[in-house]
C-alpha atoms as a PDB file:
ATOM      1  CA  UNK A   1     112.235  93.329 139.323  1.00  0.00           C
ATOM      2  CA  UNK A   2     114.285  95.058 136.768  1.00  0.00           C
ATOM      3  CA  UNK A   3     118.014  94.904 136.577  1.00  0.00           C
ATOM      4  CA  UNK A   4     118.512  98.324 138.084  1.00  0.00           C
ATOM      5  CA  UNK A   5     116.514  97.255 141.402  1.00  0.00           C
ATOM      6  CA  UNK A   6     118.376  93.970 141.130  1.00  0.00           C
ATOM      7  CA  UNK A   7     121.697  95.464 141.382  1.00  0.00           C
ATOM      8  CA  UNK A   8     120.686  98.351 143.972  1.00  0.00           C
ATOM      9  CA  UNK A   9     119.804  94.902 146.043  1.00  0.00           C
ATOM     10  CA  UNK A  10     123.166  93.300 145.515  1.00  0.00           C
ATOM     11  CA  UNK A  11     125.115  96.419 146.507  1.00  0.00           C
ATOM     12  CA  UNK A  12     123.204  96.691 149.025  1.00  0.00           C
ATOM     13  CA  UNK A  13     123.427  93.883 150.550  1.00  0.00           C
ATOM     14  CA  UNK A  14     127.521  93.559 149.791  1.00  0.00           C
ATOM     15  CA  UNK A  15     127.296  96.782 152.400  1.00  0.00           C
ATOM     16  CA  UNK A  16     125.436  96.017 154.816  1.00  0.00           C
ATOM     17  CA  UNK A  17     126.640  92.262 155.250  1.00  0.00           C
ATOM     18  CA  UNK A  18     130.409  93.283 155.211  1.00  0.00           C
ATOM     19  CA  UNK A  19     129.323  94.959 158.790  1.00  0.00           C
ATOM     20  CA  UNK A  20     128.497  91.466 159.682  1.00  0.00           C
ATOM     21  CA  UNK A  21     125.915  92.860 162.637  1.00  0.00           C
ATOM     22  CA  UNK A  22     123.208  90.829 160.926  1.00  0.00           C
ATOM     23  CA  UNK A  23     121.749  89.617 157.574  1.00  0.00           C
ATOM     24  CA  UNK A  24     122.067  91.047 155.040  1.00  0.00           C
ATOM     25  CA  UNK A  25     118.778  90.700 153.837  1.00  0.00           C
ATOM     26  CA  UNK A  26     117.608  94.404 155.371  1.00  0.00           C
ATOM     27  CA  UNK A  27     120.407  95.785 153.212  1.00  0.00           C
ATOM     28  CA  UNK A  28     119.382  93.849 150.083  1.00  0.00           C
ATOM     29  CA  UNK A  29     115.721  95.845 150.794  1.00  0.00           C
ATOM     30  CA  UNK A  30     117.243  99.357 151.170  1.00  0.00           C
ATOM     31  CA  UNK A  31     119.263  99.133 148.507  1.00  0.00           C
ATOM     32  CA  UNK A  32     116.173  97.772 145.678  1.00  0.00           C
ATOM     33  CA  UNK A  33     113.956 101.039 147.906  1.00  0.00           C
ATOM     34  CA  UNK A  34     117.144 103.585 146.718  1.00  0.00           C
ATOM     35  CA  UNK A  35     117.454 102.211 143.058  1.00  0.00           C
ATOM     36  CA  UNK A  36     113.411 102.740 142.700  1.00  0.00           C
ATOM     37  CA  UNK A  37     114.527 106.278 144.316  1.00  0.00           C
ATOM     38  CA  UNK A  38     116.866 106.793 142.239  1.00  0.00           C
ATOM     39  CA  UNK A  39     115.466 106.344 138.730  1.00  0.00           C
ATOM     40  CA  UNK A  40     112.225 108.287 139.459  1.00  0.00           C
ATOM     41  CA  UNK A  41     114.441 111.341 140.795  1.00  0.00           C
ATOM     42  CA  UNK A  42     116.612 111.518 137.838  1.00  0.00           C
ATOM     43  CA  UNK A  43     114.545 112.019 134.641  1.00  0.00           C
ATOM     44  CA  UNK A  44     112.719 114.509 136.791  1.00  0.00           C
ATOM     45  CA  UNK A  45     116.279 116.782 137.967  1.00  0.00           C
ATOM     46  CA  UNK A  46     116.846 116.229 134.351  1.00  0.00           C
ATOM     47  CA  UNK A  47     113.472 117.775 133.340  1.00  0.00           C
ATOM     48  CA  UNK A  48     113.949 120.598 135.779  1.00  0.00           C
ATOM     49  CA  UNK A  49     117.247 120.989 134.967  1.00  0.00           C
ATOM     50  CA  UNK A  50     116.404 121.469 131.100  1.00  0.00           C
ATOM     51  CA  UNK A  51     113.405 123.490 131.746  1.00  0.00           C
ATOM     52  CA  UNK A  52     115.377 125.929 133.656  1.00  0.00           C
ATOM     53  CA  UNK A  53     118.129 126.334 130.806  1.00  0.00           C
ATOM     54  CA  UNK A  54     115.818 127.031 128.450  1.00  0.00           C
ATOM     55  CA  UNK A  55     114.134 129.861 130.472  1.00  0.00           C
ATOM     56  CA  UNK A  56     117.409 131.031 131.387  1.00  0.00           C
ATOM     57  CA  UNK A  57     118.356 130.980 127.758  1.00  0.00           C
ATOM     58  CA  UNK A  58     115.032 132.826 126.532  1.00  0.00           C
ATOM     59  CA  UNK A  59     115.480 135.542 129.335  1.00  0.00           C
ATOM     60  CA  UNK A  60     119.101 136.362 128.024  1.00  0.00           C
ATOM     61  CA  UNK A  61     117.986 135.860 124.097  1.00  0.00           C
ATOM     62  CA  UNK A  62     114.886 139.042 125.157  1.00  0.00           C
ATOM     63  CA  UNK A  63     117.821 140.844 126.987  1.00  0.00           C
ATOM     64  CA  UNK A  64     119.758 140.770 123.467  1.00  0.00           C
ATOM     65  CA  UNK A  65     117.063 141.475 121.639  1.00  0.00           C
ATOM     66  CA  UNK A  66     115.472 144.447 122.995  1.00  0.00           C
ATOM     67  CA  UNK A  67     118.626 145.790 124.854  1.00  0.00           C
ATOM     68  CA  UNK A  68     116.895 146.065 128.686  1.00  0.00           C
ATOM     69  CA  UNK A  69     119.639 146.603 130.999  1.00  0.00           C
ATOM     70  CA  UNK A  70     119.424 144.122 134.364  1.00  0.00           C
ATOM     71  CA  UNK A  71     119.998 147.345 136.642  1.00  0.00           C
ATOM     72  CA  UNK A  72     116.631 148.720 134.463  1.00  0.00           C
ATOM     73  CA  UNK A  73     114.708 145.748 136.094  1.00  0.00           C
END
């Protein structure tokens, strides 16, 4: 386990066992299944996120460049 999946566990489990319905072992689960989540959603919004810019940026860069007017389009 790596430290991020360790701590999702151990906030996870703080949660669900201040409820005190139950262990607090099903918490400790959840909470190392939304770390895992967590890291492989993030580089990729990043990625996106960057990939996007950079098309925005290009569109607007041609728009200076050759002067076409966004009503034109």
């Amino acid at each position: 386990m790596t430290v991020t999946r360790l701590i999702g566990a151990a906030i996870g489990a703080a949660i669900d066992g201040s409820s005190g319905d139950d262990s607090s072992i099903d918490g400790a689960i959840e909470g190392a299944i939304a770390a895992k989540v967590i890291t492989a959603i993030i580089p990729l919004a990043l990625t996106f996120a960057t990939g996007w810019f950079v098309l925005r940026g290009i569109g607007k860069l041609k728009d200076g460049v050759f002067g076409t007017d966004a009503a034109q389009r």
